[in-house]
N, C-alpha and C. Protein backbone atom coordinates (compact mmCIF):
# COMPACT_ATOMS: atom_id res chain seq x y z
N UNK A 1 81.24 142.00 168.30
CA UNK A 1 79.83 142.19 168.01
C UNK A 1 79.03 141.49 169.09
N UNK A 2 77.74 142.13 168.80
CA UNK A 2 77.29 141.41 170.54
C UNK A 2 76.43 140.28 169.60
N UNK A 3 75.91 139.78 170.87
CA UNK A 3 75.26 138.27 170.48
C UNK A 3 73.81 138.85 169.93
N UNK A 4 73.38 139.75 170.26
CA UNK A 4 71.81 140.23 170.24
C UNK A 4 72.51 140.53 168.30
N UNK A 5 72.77 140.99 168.01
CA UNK A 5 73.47 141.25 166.45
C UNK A 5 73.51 140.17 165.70
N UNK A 6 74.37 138.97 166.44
CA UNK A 6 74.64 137.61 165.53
C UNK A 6 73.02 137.00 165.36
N UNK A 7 72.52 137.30 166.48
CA UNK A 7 71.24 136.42 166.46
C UNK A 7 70.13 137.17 165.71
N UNK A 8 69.92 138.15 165.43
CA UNK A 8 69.60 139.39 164.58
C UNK A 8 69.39 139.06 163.79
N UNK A 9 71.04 138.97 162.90
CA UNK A 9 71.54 139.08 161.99
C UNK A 9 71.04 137.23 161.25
N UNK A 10 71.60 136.20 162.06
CA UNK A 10 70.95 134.63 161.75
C UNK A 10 69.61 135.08 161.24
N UNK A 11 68.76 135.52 162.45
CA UNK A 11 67.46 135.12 161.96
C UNK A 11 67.02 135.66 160.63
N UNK A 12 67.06 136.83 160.46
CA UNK A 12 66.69 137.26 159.21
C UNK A 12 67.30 136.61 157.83
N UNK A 13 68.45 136.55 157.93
CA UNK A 13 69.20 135.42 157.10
C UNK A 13 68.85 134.10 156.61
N UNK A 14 67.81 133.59 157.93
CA UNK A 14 67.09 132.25 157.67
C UNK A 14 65.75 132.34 157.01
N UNK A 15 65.30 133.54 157.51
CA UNK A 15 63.63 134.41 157.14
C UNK A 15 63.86 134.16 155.62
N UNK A 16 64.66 134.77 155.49
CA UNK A 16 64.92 135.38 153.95
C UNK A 16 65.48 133.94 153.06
N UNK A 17 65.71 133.29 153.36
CA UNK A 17 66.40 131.82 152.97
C UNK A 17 67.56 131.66 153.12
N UNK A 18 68.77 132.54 153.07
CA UNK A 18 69.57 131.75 153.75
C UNK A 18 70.09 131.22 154.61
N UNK A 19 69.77 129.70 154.94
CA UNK A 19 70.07 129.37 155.60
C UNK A 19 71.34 129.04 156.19
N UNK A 20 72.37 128.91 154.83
CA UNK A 20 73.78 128.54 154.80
C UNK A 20 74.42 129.78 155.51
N UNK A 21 74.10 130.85 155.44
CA UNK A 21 74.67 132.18 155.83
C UNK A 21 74.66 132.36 156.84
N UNK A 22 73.07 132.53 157.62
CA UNK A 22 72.86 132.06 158.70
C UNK A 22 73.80 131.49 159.72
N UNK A 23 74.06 129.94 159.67
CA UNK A 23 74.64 128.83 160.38
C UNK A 23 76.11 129.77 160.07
N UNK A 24 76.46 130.72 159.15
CA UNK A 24 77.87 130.91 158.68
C UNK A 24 78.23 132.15 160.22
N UNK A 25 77.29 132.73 160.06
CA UNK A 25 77.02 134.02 161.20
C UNK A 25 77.05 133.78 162.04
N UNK A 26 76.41 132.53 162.50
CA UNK A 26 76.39 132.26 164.00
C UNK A 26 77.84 131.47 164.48
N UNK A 27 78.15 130.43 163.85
CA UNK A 27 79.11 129.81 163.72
C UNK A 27 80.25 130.82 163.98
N UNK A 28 80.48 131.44 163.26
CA UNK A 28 81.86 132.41 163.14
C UNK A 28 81.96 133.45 163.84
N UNK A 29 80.65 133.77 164.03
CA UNK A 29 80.25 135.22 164.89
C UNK A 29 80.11 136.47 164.22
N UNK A 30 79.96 136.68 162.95
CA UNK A 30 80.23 137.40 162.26
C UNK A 30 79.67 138.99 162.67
N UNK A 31 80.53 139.83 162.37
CA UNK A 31 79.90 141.37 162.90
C UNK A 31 79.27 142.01 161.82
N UNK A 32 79.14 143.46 161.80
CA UNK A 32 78.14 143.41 160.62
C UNK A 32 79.56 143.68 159.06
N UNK A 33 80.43 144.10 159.57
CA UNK A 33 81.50 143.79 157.98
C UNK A 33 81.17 142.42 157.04
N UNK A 34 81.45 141.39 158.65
CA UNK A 34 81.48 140.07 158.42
C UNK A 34 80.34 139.67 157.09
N UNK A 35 79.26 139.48 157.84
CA UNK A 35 77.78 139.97 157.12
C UNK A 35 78.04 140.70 155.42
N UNK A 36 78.88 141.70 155.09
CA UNK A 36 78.76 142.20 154.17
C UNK A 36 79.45 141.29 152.83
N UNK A 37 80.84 141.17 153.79
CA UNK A 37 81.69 140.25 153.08
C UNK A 37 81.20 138.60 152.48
N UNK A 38 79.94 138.49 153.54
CA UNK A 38 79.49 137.01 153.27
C UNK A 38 79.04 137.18 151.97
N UNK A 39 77.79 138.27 151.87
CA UNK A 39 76.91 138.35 150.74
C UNK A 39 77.84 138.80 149.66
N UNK A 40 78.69 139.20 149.53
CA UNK A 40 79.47 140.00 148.22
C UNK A 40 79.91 138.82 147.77
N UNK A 41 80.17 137.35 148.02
CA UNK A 41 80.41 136.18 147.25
C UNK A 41 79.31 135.80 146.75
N UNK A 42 77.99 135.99 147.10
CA UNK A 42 76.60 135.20 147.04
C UNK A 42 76.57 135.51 145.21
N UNK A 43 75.47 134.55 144.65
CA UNK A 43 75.72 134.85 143.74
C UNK A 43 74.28 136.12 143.31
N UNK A 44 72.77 135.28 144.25
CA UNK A 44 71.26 136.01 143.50
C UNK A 44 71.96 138.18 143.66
N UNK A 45 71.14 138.37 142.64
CA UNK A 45 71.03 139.77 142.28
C UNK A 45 70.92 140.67 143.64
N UNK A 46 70.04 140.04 144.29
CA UNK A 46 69.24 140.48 145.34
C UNK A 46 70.23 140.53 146.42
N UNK A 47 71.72 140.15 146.39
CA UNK A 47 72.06 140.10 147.86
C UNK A 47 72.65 141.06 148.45
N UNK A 48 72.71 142.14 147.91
CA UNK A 48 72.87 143.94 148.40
C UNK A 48 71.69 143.55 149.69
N UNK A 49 70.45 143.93 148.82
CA UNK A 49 69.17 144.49 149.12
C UNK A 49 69.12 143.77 150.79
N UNK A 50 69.14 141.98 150.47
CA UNK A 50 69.02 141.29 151.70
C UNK A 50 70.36 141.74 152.44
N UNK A 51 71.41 141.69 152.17
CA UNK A 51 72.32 141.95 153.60
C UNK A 51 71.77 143.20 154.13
N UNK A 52 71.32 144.04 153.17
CA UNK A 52 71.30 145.72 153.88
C UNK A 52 70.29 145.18 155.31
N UNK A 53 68.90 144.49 154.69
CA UNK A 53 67.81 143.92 155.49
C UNK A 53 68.68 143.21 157.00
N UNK A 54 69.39 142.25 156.47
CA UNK A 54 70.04 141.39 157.58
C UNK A 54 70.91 142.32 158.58
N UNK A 55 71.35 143.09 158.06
CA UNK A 55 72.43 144.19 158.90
C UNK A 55 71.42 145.01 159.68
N UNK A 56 70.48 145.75 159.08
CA UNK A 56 69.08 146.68 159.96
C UNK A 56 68.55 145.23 160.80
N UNK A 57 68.16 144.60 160.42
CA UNK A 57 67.48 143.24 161.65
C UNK A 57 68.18 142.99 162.87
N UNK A 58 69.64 142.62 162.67
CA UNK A 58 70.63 142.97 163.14
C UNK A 58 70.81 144.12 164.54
N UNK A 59 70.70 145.13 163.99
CA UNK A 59 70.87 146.16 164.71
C UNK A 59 69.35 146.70 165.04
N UNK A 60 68.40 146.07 164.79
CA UNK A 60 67.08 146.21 165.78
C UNK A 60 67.28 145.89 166.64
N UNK A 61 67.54 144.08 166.79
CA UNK A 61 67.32 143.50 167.72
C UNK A 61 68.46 143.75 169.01
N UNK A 62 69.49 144.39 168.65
CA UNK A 62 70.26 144.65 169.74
C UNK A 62 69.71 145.78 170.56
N UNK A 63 69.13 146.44 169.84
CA UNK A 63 67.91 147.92 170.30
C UNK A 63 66.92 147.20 171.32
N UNK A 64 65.96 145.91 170.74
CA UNK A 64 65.07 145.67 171.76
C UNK A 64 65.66 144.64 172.78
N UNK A 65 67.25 144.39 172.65
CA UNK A 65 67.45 143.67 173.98
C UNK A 65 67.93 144.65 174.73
N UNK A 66 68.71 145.77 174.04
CA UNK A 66 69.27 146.38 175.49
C UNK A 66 69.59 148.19 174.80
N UNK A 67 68.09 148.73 175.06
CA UNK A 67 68.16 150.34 174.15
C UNK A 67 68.83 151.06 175.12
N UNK A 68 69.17 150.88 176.26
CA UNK A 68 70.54 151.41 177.06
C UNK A 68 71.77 151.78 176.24
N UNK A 69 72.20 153.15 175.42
CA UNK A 69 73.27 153.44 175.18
C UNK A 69 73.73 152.60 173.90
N UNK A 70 72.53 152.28 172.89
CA UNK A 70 72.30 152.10 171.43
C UNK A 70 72.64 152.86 170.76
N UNK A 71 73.29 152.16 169.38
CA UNK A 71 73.51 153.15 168.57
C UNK A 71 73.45 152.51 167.29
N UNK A 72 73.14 153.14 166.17
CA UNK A 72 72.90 152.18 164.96
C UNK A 72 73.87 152.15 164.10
N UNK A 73 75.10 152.59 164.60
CA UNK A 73 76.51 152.45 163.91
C UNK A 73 77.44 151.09 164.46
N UNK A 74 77.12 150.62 163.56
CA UNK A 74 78.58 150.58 162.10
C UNK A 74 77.18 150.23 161.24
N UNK A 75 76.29 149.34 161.27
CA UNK A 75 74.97 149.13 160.57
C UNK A 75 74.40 150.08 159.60
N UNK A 76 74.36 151.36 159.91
CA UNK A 76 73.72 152.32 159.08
C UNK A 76 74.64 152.87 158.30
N UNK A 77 75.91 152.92 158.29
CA UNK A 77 76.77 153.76 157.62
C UNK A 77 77.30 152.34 156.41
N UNK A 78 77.24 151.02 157.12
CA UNK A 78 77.31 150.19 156.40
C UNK A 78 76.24 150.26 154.89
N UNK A 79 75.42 150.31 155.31
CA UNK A 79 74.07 150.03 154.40
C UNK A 79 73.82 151.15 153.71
N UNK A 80 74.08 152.33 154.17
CA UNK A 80 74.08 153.48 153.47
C UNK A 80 75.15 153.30 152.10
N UNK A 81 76.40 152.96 152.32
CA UNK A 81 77.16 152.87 151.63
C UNK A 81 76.38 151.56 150.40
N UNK A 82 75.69 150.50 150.99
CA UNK A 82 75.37 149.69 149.90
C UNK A 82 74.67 150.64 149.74
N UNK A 83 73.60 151.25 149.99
CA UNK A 83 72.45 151.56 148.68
C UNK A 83 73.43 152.64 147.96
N UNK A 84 74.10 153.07 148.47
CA UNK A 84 74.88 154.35 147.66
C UNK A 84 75.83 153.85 146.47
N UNK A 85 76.32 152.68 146.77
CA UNK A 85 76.71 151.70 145.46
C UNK A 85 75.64 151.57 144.66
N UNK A 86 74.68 151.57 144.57
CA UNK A 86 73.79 151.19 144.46
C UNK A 86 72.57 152.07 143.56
N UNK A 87 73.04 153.09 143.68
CA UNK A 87 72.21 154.53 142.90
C UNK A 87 71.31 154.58 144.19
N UNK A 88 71.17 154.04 145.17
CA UNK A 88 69.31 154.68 146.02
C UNK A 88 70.07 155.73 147.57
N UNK A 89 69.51 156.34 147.56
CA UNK A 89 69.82 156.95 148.78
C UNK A 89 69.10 157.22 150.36
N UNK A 90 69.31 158.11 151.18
CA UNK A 90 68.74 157.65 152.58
C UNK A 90 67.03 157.47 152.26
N UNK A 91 66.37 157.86 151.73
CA UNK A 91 65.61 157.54 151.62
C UNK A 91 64.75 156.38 151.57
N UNK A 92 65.45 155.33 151.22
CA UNK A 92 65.55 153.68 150.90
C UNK A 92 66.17 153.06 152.30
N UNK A 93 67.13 153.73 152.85
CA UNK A 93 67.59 153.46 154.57
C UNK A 93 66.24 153.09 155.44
N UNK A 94 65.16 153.98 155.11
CA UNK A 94 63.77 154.47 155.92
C UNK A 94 63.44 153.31 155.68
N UNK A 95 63.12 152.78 154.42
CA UNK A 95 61.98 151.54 153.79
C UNK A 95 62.82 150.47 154.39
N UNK A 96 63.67 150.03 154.37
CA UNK A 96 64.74 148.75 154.25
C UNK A 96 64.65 148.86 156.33
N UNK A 97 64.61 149.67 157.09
CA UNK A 97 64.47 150.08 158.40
C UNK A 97 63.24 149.72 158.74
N UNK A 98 62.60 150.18 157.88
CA UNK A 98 61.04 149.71 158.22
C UNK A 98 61.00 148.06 158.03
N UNK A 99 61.39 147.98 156.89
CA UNK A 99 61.21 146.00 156.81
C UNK A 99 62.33 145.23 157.76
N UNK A 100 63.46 145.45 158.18
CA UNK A 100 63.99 145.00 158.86
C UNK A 100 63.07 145.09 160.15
N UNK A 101 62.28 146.13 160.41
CA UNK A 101 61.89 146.53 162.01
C UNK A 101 60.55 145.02 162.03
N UNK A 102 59.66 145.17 160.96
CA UNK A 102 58.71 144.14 160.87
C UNK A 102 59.25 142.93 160.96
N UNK A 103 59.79 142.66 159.95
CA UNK A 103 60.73 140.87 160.09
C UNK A 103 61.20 140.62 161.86
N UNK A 104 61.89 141.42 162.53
CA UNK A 104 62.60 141.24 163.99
C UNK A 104 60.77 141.31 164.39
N UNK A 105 59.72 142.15 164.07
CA UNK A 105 58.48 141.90 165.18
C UNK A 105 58.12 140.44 165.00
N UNK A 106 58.24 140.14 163.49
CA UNK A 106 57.37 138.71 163.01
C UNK A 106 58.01 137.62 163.74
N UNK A 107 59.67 137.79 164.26
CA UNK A 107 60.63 136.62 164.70
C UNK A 107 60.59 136.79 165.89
N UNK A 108 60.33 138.23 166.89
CA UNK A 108 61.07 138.21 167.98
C UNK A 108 60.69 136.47 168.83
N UNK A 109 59.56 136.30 168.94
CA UNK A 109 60.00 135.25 170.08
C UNK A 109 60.43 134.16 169.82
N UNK A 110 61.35 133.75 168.91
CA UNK A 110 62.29 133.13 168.30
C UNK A 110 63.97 133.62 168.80
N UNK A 111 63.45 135.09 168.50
CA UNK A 111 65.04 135.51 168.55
C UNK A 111 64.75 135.70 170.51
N UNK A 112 64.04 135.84 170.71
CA UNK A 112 64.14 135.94 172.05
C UNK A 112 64.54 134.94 172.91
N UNK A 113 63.80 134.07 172.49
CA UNK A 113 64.58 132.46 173.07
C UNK A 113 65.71 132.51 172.77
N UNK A 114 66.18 132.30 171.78
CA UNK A 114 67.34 132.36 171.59
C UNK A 114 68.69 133.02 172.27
N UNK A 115 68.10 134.87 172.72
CA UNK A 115 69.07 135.41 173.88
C UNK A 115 68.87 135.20 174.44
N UNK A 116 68.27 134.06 175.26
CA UNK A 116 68.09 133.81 176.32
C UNK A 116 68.89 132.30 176.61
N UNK A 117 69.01 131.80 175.97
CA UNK A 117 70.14 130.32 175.58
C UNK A 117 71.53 131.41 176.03
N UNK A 118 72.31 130.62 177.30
CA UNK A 118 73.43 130.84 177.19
C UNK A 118 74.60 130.42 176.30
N UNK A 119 75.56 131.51 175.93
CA UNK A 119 76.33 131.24 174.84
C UNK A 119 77.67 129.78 175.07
């Protein structure tokens, strides 16, 4: 997984409160499976909804570091599958795309510093 993903994926994780998850992502490197597997132990109701968020944040921000030969897979087929557990369908992909896209505008120059810290 690339770093623009882990760091993505952290920030929104921290946005959203977790912070423990976060430090877990970056730490480990987690890709977006990784990410899925974290939240499926979590205990709040809500942690579908936020990984789907953290996985789209995720895969924005690898879009605005390098939209050269982007693609929003494994991320979208991931998240599709949660809301599809889930009873909601692509339709809810759009909304959850849209809030992931805002959260990465509200963080970028956070996450930007950040790719810019060598690993």
């Amino acid at each position: 997984m690339t770093a623009a993903f882990i760091v993505g994926a952290a920030s929104a994780a921290r946005a959203l409160g977790y912070r423990r998850a976060a430090a877990i992502i970056e730490s480990e490197k987690l890709d977006a499976e990784g990410v899925i597997n974290l939240f499926s132990f979590s205990a709040p109701k809500a942690r579908w909804r936020d990984a789907a968020l953290i996985l789209l944040a995720g895969s924005v921000v690898r879009y605005r570091s390098q939209p050269e030969g982007w693609s929003s897979e494994p991320e979208r087929r991931l998240v599709l599958d949660l809301l599809c557990q889930h009873g909601l369908d692509e339709d809810h992909l759009k909304c959850v795309t849209k809030r992931a896209s805002a959260l990465v505008a509200k963080t970028w120059p956070q996450i930007e510093r950040q790719l810019r810290v060598p690993a």
